[in-house]
Structures are given as structure tokens and as C-alpha cells.
PDB file of N, CA and C in Angstrom:
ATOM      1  N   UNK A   1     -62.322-118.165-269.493  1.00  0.00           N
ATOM      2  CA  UNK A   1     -62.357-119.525-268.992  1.00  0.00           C
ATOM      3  C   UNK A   1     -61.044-120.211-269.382  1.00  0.00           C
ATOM      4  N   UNK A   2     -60.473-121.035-268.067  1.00  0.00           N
ATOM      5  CA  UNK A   2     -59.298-121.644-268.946  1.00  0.00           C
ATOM      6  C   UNK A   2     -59.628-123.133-269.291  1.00  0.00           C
ATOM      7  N   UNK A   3     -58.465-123.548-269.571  1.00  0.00           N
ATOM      8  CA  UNK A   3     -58.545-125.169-270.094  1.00  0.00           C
ATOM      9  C   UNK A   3     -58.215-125.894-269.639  1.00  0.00           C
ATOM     10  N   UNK A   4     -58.195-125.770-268.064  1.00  0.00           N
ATOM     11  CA  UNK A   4     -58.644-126.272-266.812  1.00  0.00           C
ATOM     12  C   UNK A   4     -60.304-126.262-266.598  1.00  0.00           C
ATOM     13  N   UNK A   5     -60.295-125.576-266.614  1.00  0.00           N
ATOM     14  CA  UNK A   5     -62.188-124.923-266.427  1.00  0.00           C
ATOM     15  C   UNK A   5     -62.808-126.111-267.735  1.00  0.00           C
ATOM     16  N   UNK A   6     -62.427-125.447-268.725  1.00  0.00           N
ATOM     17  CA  UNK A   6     -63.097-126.442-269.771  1.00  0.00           C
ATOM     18  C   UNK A   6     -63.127-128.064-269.777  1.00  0.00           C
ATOM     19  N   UNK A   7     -61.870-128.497-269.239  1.00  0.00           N
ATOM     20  CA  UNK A   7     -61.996-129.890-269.466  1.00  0.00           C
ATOM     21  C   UNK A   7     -62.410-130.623-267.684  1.00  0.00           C
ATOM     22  N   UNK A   8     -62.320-129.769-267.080  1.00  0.00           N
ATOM     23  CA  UNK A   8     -63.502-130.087-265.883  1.00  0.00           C
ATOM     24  C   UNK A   8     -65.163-130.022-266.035  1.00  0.00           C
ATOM     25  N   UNK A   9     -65.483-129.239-267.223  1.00  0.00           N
ATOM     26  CA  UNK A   9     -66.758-129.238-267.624  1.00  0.00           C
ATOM     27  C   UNK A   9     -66.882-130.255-268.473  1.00  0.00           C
ATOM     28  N   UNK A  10     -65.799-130.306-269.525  1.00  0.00           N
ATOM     29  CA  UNK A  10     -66.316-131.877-270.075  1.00  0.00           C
ATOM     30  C   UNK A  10     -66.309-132.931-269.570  1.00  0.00           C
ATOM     31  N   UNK A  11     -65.831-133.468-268.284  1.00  0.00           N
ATOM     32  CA  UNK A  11     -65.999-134.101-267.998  1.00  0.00           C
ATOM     33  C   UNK A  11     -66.850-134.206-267.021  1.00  0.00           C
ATOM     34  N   UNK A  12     -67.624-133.436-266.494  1.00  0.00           N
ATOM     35  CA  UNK A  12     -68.831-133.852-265.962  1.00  0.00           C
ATOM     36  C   UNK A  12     -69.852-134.088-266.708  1.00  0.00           C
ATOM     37  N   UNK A  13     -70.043-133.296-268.508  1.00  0.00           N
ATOM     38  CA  UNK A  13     -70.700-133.582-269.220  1.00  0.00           C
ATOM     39  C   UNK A  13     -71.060-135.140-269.391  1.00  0.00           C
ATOM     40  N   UNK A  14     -69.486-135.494-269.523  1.00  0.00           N
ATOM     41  CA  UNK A  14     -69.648-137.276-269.796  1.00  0.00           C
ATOM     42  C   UNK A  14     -69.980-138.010-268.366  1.00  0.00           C
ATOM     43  N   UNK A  15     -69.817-137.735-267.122  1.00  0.00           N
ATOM     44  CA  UNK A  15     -70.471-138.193-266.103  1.00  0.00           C
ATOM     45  C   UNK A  15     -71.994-138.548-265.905  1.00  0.00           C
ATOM     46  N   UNK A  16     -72.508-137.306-266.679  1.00  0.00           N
ATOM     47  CA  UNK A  16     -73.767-136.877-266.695  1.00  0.00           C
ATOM     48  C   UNK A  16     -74.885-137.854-267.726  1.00  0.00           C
ATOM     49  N   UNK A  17     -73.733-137.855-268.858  1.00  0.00           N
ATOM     50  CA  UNK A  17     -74.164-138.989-270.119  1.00  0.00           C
ATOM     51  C   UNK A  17     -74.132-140.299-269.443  1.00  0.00           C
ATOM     52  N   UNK A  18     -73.201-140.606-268.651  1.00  0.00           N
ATOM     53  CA  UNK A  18     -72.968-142.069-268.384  1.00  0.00           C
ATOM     54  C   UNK A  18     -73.799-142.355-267.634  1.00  0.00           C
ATOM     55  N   UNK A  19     -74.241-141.532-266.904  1.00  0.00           N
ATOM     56  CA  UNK A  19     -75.822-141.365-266.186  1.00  0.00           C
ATOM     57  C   UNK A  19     -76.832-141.443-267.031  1.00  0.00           C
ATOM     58  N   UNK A  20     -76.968-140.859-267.416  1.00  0.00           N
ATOM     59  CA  UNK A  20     -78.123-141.118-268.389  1.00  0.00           C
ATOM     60  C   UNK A  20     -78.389-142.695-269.218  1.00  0.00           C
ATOM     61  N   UNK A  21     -77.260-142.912-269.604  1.00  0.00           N
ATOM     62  CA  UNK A  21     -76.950-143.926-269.620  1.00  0.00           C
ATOM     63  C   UNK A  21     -76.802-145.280-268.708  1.00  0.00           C
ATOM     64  N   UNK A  22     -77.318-145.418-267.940  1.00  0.00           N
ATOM     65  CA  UNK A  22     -76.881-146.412-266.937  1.00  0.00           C
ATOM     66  C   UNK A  22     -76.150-147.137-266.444  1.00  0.00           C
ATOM     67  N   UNK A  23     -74.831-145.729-266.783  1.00  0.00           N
ATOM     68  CA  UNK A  23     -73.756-146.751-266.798  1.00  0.00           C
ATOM     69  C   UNK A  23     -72.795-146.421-265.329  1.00  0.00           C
ATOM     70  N   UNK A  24     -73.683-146.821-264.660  1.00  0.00           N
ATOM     71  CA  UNK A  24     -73.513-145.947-263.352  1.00  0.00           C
ATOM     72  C   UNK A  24     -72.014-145.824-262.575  1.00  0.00           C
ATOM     73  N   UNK A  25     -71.210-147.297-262.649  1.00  0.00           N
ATOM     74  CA  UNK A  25     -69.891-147.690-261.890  1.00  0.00           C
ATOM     75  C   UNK A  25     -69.163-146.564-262.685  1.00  0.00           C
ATOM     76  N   UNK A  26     -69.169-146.311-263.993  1.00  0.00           N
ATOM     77  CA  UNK A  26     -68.536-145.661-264.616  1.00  0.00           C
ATOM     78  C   UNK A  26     -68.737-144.103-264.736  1.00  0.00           C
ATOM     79  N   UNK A  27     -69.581-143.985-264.117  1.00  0.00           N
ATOM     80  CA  UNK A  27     -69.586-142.642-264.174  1.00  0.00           C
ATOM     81  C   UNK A  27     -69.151-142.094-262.688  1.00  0.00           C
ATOM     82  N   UNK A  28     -69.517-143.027-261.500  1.00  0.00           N
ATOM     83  CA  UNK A  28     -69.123-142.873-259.851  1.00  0.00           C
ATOM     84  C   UNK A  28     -67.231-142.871-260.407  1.00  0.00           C
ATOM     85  N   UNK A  29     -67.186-143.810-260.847  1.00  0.00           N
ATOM     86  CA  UNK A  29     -65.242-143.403-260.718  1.00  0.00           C
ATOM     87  C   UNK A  29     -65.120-142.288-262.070  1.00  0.00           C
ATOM     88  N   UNK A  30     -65.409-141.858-262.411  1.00  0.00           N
ATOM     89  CA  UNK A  30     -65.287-140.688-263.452  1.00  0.00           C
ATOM     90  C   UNK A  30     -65.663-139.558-262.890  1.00  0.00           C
ATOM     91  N   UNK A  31     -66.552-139.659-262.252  1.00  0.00           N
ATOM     92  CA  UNK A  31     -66.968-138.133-261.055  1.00  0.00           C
ATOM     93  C   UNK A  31     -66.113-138.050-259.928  1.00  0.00           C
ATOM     94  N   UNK A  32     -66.057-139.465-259.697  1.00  0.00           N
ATOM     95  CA  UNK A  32     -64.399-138.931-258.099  1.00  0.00           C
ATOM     96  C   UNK A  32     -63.663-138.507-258.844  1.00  0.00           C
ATOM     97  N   UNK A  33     -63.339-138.727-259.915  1.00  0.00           N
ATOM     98  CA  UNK A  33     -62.074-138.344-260.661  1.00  0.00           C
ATOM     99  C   UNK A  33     -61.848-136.994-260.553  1.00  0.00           C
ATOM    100  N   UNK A  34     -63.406-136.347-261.461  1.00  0.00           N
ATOM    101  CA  UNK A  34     -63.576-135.204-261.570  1.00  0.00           C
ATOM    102  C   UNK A  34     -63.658-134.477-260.123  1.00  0.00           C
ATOM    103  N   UNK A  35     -64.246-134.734-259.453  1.00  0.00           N
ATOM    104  CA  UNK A  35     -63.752-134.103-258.172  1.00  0.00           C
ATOM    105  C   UNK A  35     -62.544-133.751-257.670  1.00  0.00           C
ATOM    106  N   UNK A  36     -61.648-134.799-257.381  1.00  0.00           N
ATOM    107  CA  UNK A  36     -60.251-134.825-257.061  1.00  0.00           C
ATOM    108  C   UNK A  36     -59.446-133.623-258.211  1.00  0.00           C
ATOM    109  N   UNK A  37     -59.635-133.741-259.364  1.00  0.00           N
ATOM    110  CA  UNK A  37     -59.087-132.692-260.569  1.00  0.00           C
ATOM    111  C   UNK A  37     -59.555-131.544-260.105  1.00  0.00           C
ATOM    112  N   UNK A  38     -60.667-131.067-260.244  1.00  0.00           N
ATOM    113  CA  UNK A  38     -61.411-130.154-259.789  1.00  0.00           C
ATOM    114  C   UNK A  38     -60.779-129.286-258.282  1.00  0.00           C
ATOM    115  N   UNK A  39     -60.372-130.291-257.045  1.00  0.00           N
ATOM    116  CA  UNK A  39     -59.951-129.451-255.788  1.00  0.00           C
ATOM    117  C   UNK A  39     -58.620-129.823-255.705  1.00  0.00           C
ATOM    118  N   UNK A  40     -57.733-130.216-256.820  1.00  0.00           N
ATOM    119  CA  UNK A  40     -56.524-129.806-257.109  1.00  0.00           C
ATOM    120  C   UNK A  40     -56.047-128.706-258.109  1.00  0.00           C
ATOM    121  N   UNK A  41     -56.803-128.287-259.053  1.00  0.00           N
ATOM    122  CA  UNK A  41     -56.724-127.534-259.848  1.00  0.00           C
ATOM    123  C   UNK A  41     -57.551-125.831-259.480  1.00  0.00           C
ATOM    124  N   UNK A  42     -58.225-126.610-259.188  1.00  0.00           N
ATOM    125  CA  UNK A  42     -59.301-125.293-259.484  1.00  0.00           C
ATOM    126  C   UNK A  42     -59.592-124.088-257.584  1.00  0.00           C
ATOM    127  N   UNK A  43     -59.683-125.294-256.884  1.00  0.00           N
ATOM    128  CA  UNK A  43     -59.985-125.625-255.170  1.00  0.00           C
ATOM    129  C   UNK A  43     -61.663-125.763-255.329  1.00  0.00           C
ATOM    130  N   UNK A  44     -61.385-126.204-253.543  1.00  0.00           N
ATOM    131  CA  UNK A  44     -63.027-126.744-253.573  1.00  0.00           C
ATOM    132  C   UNK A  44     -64.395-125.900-253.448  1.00  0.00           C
ATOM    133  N   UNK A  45     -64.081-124.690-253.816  1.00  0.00           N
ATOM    134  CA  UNK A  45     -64.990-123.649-253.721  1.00  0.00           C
ATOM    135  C   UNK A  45     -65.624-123.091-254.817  1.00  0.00           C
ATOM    136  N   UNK A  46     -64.556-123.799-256.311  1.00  0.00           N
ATOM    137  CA  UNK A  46     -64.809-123.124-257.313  1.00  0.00           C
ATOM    138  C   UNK A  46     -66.014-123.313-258.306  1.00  0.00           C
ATOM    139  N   UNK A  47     -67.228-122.909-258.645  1.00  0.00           N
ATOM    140  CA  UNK A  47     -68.229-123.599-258.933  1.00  0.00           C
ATOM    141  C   UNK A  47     -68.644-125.049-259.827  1.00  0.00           C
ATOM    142  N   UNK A  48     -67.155-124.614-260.450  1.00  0.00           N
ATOM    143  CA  UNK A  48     -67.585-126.120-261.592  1.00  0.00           C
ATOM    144  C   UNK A  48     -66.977-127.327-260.896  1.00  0.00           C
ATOM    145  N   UNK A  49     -65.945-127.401-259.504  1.00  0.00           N
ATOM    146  CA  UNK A  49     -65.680-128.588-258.663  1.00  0.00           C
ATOM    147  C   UNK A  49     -66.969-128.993-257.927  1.00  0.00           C
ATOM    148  N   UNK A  50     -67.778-127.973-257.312  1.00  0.00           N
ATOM    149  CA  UNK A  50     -68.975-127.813-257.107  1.00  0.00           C
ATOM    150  C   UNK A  50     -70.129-128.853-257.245  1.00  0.00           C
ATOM    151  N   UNK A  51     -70.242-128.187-258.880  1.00  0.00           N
ATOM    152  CA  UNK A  51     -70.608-129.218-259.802  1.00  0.00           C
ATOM    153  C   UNK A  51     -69.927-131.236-259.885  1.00  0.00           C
ATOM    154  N   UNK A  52     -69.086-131.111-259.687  1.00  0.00           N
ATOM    155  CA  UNK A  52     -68.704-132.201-259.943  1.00  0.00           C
ATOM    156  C   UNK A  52     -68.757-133.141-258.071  1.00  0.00           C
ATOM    157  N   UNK A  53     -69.298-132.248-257.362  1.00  0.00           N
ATOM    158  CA  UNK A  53     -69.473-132.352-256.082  1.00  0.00           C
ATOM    159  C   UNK A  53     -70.496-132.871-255.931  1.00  0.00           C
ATOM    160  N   UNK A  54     -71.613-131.874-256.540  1.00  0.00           N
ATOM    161  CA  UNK A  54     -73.377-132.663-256.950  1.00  0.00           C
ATOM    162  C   UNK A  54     -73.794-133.838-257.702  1.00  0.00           C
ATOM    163  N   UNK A  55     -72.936-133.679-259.080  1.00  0.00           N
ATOM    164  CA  UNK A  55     -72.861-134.668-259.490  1.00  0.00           C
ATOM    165  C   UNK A  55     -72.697-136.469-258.555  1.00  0.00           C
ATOM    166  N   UNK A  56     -70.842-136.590-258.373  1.00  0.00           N
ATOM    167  CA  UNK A  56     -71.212-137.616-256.898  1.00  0.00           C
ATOM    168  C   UNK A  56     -72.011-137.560-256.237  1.00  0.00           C
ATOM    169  N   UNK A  57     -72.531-136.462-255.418  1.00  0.00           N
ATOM    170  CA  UNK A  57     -73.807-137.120-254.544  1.00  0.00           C
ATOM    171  C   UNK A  57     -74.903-137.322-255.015  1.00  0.00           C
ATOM    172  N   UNK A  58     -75.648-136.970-256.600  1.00  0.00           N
ATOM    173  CA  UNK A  58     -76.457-137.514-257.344  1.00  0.00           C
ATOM    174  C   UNK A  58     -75.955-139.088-257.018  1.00  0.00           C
ATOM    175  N   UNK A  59     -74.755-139.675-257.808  1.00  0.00           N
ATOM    176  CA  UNK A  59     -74.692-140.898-258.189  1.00  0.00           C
ATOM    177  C   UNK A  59     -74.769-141.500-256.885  1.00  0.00           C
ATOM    178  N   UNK A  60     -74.032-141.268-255.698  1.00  0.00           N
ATOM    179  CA  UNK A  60     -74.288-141.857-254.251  1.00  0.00           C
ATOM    180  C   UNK A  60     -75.932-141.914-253.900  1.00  0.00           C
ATOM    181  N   UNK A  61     -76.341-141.223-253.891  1.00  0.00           N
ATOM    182  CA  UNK A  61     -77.876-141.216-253.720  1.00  0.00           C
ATOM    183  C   UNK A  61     -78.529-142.340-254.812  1.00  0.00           C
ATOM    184  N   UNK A  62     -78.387-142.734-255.904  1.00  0.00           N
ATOM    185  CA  UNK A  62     -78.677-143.657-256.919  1.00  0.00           C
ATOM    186  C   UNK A  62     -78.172-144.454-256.587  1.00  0.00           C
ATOM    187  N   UNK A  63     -76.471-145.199-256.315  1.00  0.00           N
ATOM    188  CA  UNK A  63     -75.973-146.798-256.094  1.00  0.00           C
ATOM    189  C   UNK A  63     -75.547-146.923-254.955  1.00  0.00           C
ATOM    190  N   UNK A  64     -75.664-145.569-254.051  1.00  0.00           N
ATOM    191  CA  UNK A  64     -75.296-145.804-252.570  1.00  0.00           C
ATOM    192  C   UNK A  64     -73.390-146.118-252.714  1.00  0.00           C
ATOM    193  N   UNK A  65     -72.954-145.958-251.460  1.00  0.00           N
ATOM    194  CA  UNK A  65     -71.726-145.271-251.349  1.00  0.00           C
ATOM    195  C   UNK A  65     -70.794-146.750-251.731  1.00  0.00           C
ATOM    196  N   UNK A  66     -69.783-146.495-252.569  1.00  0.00           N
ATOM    197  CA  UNK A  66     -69.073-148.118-252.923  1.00  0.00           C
ATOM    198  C   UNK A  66     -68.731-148.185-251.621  1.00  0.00           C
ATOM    199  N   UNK A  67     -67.926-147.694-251.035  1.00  0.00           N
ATOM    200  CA  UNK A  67     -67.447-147.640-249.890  1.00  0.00           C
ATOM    201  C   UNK A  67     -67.502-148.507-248.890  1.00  0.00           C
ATOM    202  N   UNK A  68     -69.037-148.790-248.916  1.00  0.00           N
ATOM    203  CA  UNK A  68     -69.971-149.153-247.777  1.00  0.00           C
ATOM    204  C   UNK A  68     -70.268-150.751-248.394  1.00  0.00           C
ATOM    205  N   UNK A  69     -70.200-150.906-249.425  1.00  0.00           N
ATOM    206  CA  UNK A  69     -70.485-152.291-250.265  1.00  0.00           C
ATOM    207  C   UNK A  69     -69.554-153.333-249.792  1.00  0.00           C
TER     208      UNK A  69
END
């Protein structure tokens, strides 16, 4: 695993917490983040961008798309 890999996993970890947490705005721009890192680094196929793929559409499905606000 590299340390690319790793710090794309920690940071969905903390996405995941901030979820749990209700700390929802903060975890939607911390998961695009992680996304964008993820299909620059890794590409968008690779399972842990993936992950950080599900993640956003968890949080979209919970506060609905900023986008659209």
C-alpha cells in the first residue's frame, strides 16, 4: 500500500467521523476533496476513490446536493 493509498483512507475515515458526528457541511467538502485526490492520484476506478465516491453519495442522499441549494 502506498502513502497515497493510506492518506486517502484516512481521510475518508475522518469523513466518516464527521458523519457520525453531524457535522455534515464538513464532511460534504472533505469527501469532494477526497474524491478529487483520489481520481488524481490514484484514478477513478481504484477502490479506495470508490470509496470516497460512496461516501459523497451517502452525504448527498442525507443534505441533498449543495449545488442545487
Amino acid at each position: 500500500m502506498t502513502t497515497i493509498d493510506k492518506d486517502l483512507q484516512q481521510i475518508n475515515r475522518e469523513v466518516v467521523e464527521l458523519y457520525q458526528n453531524g457535522e455534515y457541511s464538513e464532511a460534504m467538502e472533505l469527501a469532494t476533496q477526497a474524491l478529487e485526490f483520489g481520481k488524481k492520484f490514484l484514478g477513478s476506478r481504484h477502490p479506495i476513490t470508490t470509496t470516497s465516491v460512496n461516501n459523497l453519495a451517502i452525504l448527498v442522499g442525507k443534505i441533498g446536493d449543495p449545488a442545487r441549494v
